[in-house]
PDB file of N, CA and C in Angstrom:
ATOM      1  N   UNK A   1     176.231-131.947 -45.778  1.00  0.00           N
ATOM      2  CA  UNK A   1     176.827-131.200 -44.685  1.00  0.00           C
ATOM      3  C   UNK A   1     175.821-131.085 -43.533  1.00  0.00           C
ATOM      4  N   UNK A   2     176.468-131.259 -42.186  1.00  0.00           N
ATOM      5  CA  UNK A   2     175.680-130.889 -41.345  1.00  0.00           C
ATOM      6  C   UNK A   2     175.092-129.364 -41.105  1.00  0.00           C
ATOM      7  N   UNK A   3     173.976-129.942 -40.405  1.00  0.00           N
ATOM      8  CA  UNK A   3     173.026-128.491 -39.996  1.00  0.00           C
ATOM      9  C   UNK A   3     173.593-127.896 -38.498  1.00  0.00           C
ATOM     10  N   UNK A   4     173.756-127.111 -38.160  1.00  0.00           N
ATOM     11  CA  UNK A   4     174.455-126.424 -36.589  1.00  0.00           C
ATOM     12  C   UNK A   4     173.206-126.789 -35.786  1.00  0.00           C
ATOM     13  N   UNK A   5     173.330-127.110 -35.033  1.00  0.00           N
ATOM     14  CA  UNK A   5     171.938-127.735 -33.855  1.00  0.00           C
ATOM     15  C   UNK A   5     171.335-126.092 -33.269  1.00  0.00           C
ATOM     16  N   UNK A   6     170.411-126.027 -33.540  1.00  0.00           N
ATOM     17  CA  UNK A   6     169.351-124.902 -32.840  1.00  0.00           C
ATOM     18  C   UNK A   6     170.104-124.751 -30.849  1.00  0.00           C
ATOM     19  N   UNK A   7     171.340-124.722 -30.593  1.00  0.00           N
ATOM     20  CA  UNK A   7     171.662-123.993 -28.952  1.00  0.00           C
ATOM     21  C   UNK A   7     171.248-122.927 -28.754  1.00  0.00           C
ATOM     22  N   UNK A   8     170.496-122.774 -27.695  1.00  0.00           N
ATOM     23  CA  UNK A   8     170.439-121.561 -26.530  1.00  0.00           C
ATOM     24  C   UNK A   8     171.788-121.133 -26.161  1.00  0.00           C
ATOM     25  N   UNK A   9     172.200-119.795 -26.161  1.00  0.00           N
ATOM     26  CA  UNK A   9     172.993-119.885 -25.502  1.00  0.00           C
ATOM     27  C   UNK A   9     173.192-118.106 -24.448  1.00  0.00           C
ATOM     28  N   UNK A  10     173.654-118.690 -23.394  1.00  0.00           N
ATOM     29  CA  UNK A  10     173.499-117.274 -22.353  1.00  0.00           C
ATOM     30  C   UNK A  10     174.294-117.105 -21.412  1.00  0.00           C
ATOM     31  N   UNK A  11     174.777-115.572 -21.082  1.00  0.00           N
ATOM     32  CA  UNK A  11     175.736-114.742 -20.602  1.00  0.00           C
ATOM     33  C   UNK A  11     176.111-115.465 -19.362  1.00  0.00           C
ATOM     34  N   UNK A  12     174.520-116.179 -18.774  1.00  0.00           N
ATOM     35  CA  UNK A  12     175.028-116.677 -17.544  1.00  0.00           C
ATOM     36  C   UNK A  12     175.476-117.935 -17.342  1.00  0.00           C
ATOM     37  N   UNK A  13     175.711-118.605 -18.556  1.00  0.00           N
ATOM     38  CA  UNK A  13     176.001-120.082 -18.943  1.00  0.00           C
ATOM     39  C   UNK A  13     175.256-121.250 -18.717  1.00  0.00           C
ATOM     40  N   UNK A  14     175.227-122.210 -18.757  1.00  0.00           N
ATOM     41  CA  UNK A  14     174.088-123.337 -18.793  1.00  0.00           C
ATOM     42  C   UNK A  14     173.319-123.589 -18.066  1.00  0.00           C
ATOM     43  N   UNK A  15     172.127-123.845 -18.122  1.00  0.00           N
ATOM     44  CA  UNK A  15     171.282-124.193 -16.837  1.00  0.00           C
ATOM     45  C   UNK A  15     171.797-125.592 -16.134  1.00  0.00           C
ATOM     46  N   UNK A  16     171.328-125.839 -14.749  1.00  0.00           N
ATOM     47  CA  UNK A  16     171.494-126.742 -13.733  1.00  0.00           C
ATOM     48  C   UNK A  16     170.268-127.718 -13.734  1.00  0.00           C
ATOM     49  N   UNK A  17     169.558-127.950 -15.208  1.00  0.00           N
ATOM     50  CA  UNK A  17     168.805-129.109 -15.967  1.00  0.00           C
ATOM     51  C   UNK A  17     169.148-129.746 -16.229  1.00  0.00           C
ATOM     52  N   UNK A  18     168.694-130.797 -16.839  1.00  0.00           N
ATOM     53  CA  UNK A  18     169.189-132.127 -17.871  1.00  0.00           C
ATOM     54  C   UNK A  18     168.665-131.881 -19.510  1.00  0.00           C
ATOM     55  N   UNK A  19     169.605-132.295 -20.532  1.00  0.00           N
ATOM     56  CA  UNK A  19     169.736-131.533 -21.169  1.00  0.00           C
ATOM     57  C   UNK A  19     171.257-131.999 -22.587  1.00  0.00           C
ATOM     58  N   UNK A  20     171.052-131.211 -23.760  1.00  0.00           N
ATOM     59  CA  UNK A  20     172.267-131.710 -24.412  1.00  0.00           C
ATOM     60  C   UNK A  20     172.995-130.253 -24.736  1.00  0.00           C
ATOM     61  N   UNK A  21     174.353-130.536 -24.825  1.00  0.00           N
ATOM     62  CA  UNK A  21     175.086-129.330 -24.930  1.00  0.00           C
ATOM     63  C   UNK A  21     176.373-129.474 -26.054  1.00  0.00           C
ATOM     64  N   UNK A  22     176.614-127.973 -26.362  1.00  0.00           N
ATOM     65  CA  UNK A  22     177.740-128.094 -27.846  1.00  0.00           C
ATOM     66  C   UNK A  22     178.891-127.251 -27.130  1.00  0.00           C
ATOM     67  N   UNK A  23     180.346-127.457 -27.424  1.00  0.00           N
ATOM     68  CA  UNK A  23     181.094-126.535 -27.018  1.00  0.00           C
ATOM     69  C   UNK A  23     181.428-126.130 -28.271  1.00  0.00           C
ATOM     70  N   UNK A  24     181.425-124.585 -28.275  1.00  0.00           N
ATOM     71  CA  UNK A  24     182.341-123.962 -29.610  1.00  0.00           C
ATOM     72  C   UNK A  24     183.598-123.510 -29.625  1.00  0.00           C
ATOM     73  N   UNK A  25     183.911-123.490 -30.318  1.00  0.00           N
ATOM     74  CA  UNK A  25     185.380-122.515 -30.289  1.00  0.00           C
ATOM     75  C   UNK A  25     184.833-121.175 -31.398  1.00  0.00           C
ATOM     76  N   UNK A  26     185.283-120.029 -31.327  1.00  0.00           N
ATOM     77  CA  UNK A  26     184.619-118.457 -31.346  1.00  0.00           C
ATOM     78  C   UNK A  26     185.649-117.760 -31.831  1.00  0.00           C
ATOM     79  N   UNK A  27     186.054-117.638 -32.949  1.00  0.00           N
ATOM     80  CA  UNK A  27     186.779-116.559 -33.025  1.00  0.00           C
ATOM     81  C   UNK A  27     187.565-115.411 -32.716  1.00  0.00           C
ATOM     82  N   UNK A  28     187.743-115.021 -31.876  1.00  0.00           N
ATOM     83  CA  UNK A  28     188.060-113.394 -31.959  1.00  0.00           C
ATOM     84  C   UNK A  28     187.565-112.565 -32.615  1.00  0.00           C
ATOM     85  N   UNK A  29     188.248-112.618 -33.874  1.00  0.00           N
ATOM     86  CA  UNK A  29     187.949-111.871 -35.055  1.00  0.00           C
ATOM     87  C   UNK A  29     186.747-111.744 -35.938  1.00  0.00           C
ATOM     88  N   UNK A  30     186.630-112.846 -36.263  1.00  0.00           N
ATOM     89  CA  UNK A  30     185.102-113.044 -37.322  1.00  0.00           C
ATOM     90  C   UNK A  30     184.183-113.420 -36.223  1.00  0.00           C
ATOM     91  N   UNK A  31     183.897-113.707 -35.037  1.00  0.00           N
ATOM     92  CA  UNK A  31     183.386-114.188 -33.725  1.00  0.00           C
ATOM     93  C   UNK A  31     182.118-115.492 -34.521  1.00  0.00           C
ATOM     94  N   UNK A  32     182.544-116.339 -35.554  1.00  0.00           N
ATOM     95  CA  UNK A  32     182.021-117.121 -36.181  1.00  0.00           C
ATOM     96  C   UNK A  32     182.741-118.758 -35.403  1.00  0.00           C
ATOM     97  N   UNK A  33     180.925-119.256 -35.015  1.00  0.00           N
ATOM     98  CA  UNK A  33     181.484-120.274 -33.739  1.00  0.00           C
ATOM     99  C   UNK A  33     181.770-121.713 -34.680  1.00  0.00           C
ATOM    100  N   UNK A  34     182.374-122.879 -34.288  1.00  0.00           N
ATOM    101  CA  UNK A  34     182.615-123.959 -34.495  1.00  0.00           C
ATOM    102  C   UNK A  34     182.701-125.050 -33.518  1.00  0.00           C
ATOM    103  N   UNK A  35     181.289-125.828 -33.670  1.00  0.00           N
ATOM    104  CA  UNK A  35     181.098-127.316 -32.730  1.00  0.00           C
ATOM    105  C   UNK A  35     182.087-127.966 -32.882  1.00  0.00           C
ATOM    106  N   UNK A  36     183.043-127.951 -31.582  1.00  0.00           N
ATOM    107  CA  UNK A  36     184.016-129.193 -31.486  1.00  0.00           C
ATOM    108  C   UNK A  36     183.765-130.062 -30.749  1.00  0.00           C
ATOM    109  N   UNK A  37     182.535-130.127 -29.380  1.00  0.00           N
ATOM    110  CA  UNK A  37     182.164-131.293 -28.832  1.00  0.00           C
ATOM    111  C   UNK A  37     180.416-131.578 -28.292  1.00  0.00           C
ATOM    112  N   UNK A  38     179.999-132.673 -28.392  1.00  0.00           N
ATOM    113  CA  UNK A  38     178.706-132.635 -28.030  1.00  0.00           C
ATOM    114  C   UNK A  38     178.822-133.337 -26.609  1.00  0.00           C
ATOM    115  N   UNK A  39     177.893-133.020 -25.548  1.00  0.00           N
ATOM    116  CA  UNK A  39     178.096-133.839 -24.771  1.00  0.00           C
ATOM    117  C   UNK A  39     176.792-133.802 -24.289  1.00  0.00           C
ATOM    118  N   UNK A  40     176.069-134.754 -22.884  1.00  0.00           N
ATOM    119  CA  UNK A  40     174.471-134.614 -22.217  1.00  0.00           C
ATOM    120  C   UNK A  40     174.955-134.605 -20.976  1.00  0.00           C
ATOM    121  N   UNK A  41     174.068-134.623 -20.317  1.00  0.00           N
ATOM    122  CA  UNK A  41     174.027-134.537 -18.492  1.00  0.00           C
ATOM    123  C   UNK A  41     172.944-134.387 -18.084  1.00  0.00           C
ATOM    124  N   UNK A  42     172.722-134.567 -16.477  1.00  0.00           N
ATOM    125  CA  UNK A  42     171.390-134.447 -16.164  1.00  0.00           C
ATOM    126  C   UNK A  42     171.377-133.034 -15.529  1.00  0.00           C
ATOM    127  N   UNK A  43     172.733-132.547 -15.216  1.00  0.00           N
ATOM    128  CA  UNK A  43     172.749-131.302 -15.057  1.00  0.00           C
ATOM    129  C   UNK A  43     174.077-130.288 -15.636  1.00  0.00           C
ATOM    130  N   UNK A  44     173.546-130.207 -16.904  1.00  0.00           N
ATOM    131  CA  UNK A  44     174.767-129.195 -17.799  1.00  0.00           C
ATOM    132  C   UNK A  44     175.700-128.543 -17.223  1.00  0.00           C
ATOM    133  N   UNK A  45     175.115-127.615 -15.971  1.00  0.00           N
ATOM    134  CA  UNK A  45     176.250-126.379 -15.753  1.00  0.00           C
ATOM    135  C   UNK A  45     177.526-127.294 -14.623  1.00  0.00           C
ATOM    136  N   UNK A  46     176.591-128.406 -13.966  1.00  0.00           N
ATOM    137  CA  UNK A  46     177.481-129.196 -13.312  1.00  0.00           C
ATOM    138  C   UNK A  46     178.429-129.694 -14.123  1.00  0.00           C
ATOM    139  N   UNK A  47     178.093-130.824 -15.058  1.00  0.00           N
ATOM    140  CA  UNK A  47     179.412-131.409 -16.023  1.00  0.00           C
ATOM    141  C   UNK A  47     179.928-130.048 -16.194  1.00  0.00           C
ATOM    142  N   UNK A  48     179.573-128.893 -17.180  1.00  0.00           N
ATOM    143  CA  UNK A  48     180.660-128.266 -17.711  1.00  0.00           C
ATOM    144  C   UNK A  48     181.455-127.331 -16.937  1.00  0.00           C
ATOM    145  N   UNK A  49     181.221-127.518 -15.719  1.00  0.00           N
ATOM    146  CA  UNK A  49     182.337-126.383 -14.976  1.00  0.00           C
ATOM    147  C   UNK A  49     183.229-127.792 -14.244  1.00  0.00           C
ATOM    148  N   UNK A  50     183.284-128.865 -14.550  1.00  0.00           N
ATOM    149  CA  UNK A  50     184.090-129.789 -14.009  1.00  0.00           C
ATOM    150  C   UNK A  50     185.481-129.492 -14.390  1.00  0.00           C
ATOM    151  N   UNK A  51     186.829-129.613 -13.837  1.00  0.00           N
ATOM    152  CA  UNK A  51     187.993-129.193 -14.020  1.00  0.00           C
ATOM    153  C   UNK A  51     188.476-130.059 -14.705  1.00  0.00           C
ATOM    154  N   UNK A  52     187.736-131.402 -15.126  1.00  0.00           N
ATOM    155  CA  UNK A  52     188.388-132.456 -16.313  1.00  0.00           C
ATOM    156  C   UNK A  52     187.894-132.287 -17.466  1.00  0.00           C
ATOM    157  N   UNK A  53     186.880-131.069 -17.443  1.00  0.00           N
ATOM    158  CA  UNK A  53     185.756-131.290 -18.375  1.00  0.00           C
ATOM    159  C   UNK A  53     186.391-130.840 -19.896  1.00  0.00           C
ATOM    160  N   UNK A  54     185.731-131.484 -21.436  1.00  0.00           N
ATOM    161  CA  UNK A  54     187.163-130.502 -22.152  1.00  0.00           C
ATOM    162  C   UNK A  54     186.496-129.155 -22.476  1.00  0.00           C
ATOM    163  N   UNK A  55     185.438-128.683 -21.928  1.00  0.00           N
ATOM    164  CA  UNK A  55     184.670-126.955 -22.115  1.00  0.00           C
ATOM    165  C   UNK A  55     186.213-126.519 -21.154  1.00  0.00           C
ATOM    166  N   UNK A  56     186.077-126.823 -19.974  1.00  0.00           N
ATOM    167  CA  UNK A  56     186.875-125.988 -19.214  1.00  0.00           C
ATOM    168  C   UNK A  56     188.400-126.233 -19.575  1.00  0.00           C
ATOM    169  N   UNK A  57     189.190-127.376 -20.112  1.00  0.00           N
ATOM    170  CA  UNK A  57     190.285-127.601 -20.529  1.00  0.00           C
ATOM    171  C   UNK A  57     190.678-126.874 -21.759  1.00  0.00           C
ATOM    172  N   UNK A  58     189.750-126.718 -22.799  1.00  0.00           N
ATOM    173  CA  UNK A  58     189.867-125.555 -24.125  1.00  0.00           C
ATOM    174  C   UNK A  58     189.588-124.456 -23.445  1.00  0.00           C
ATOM    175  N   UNK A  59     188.953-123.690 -22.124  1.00  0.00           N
ATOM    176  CA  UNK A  59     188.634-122.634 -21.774  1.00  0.00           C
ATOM    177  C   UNK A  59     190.190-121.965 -21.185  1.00  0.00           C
ATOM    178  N   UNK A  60     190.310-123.124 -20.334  1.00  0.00           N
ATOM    179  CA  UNK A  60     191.681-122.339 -19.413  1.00  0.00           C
ATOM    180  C   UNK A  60     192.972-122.721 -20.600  1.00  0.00           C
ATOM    181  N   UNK A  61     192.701-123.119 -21.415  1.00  0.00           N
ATOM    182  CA  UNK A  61     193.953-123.136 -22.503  1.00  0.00           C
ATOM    183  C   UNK A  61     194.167-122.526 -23.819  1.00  0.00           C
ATOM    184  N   UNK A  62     193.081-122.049 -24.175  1.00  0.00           N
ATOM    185  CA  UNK A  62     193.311-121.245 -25.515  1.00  0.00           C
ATOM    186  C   UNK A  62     192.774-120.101 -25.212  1.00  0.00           C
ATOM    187  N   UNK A  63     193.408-119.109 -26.163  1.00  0.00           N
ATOM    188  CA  UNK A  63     194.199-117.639 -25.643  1.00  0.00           C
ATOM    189  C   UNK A  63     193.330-117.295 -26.958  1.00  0.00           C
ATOM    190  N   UNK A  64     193.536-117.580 -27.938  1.00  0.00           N
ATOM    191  CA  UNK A  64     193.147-117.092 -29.081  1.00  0.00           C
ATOM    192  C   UNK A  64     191.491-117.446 -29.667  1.00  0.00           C
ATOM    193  N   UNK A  65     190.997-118.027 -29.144  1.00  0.00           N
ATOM    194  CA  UNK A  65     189.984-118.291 -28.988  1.00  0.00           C
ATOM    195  C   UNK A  65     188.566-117.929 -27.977  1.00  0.00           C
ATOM    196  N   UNK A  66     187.349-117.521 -28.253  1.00  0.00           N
ATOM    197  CA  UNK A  66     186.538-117.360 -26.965  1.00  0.00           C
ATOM    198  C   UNK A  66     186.213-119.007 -27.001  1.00  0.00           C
ATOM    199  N   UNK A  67     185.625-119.897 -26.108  1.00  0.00           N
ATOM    200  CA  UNK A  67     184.999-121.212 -25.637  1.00  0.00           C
ATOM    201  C   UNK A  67     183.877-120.731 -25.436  1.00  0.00           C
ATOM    202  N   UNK A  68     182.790-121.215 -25.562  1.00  0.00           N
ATOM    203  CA  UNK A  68     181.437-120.712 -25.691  1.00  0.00           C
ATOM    204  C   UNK A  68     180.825-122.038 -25.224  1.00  0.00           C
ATOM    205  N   UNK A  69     179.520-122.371 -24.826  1.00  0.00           N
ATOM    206  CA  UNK A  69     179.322-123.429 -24.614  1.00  0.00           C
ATOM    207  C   UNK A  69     177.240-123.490 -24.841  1.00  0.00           C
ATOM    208  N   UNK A  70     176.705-124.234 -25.871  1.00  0.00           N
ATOM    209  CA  UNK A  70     175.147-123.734 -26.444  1.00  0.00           C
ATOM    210  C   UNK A  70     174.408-124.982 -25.735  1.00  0.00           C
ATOM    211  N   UNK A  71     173.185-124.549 -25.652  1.00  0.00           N
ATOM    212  CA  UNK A  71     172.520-125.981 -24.900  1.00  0.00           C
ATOM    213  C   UNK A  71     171.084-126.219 -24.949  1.00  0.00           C
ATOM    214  N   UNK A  72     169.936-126.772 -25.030  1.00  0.00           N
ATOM    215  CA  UNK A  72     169.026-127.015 -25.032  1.00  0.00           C
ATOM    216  C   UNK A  72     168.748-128.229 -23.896  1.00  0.00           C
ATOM    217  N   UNK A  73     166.994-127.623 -22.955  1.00  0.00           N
ATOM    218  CA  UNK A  73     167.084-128.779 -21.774  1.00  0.00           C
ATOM    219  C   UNK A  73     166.238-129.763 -22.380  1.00  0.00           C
ATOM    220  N   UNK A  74     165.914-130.664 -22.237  1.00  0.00           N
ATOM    221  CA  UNK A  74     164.972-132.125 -22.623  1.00  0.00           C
ATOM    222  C   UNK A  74     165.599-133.054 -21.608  1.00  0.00           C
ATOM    223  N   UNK A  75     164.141-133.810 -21.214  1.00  0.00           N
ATOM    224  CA  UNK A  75     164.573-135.153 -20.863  1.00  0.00           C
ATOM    225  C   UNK A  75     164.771-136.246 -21.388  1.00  0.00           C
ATOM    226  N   UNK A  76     165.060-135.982 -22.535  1.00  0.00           N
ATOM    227  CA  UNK A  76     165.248-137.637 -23.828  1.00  0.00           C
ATOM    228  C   UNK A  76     166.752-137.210 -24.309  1.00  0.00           C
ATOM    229  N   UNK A  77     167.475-136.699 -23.154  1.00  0.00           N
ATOM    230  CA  UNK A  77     168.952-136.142 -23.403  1.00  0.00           C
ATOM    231  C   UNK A  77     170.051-137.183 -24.351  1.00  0.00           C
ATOM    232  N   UNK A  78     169.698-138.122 -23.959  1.00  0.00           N
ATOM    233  CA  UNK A  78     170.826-139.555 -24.415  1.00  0.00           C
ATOM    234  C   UNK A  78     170.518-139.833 -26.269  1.00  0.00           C
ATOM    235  N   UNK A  79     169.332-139.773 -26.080  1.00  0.00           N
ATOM    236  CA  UNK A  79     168.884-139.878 -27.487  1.00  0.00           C
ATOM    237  C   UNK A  79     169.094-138.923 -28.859  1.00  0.00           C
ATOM    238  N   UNK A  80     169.081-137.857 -28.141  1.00  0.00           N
ATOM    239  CA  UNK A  80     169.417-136.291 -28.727  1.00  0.00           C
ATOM    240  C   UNK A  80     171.169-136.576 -28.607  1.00  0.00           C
ATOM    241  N   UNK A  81     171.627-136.411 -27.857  1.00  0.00           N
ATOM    242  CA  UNK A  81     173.129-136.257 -28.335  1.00  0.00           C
ATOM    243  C   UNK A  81     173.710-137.446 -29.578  1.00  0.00           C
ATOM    244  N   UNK A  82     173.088-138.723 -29.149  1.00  0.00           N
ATOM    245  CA  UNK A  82     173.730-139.440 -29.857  1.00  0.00           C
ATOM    246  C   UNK A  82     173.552-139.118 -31.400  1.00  0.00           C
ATOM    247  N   UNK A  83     172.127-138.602 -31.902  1.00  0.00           N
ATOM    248  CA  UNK A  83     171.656-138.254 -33.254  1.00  0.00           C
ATOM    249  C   UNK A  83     172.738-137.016 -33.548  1.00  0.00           C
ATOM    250  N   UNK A  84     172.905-135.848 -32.309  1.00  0.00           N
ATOM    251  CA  UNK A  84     173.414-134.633 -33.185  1.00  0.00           C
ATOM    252  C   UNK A  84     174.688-135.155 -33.528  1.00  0.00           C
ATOM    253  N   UNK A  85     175.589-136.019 -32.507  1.00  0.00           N
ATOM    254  CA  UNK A  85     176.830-136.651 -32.666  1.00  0.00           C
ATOM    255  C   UNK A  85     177.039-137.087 -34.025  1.00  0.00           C
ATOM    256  N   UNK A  86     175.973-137.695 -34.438  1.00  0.00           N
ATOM    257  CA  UNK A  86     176.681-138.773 -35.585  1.00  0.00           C
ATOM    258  C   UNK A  86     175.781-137.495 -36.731  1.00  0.00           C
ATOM    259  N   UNK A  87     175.490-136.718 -36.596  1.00  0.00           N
ATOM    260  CA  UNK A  87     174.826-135.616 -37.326  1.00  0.00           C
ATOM    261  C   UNK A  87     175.827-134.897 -37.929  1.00  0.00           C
ATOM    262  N   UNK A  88     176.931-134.177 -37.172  1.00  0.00           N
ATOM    263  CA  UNK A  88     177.338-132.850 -37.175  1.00  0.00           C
ATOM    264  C   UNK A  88     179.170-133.577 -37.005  1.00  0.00           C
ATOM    265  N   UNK A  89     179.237-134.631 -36.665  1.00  0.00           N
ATOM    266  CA  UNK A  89     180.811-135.363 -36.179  1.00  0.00           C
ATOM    267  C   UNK A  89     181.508-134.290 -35.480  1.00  0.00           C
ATOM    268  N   UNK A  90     181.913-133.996 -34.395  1.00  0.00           N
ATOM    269  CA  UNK A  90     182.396-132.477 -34.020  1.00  0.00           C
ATOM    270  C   UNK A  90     183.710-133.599 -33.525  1.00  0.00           C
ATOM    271  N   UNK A  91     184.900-132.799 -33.668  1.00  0.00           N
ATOM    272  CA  UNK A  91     185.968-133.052 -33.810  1.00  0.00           C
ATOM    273  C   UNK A  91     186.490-134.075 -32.629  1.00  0.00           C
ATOM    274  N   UNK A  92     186.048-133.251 -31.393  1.00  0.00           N
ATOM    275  CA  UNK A  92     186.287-133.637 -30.024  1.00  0.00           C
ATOM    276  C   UNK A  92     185.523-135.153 -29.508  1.00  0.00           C
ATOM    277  N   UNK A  93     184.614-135.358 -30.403  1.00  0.00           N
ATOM    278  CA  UNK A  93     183.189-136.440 -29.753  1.00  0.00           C
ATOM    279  C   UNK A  93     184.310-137.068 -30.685  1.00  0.00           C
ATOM    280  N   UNK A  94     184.901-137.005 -31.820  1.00  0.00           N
ATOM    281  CA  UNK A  94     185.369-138.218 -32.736  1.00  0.00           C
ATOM    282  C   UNK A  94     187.429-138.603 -32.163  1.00  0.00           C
ATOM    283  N   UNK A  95     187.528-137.934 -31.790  1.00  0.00           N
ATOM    284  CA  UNK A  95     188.974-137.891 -31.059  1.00  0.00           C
ATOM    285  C   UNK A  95     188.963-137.858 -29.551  1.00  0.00           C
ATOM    286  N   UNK A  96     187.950-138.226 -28.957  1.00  0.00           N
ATOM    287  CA  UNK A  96     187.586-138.249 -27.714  1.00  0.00           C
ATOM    288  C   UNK A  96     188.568-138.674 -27.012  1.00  0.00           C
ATOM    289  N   UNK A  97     189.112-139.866 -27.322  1.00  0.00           N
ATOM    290  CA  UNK A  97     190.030-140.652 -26.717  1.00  0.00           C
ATOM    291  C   UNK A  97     191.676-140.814 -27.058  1.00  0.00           C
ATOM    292  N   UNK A  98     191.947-139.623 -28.126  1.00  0.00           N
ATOM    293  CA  UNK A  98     193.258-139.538 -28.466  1.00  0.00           C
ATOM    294  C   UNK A  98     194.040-137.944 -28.092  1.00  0.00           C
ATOM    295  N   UNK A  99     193.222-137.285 -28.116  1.00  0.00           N
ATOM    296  CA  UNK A  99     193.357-135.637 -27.646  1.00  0.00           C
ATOM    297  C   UNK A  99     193.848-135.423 -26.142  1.00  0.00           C
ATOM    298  N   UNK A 100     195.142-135.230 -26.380  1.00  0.00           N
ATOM    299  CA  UNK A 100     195.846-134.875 -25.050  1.00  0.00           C
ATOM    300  C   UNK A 100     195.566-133.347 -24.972  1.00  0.00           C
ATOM    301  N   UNK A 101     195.143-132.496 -24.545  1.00  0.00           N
ATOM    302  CA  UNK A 101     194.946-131.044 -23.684  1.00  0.00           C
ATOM    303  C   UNK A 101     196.068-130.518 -23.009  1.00  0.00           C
TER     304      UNK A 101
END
């Protein structure tokens, strides 16, 4: 089983670094998070406030859920996602291309 990747994560949301990032989905109730996508950038808070992005497409669409979004900065970003990717398989990185929103 995978290990949950060590994310930062904060009130004021991602830094405007380069960097790899996890989106969760959060409970309500048990507020117990779950990696559904990994993604990198050279500047996190840019990709994830994009209006195609799927942080913000699970954000403005599920009700029952908080969207949370964890991140760590590095510049060996490409290398790091691809390891946690095939690490942790999060639902969204593996259905990338079939998941209508």
């Amino acid at each position: 089983m995978a290990k949950d990747p060590d994310f930062m994560f904060s009130d004021f949301g991602p830094p405007e670094t380069s960097g790899v990032y996890g989106v969760y989905i959060s409970s309500k109730k048990t507020d117990r998070k779950k990696l559904v996508y990994i993604g990198s950038s050279k500047n996190i808070k840019k990709r994830v406030l994009k209006p195609s992005h799927i942080y913000r497409r699970l954000f403005d669409r599920v009700k029952m859920f908080y969207v949370v979004v964890g991140y760590f900065e590095t510049i060996d970003y490409k290398i790091h996602e691809e390891f946690l990717i095939k690490e942790n398989k999060p639902f969204f990185n593996i259905r990338h291309n079939c998941v209508v929103l």
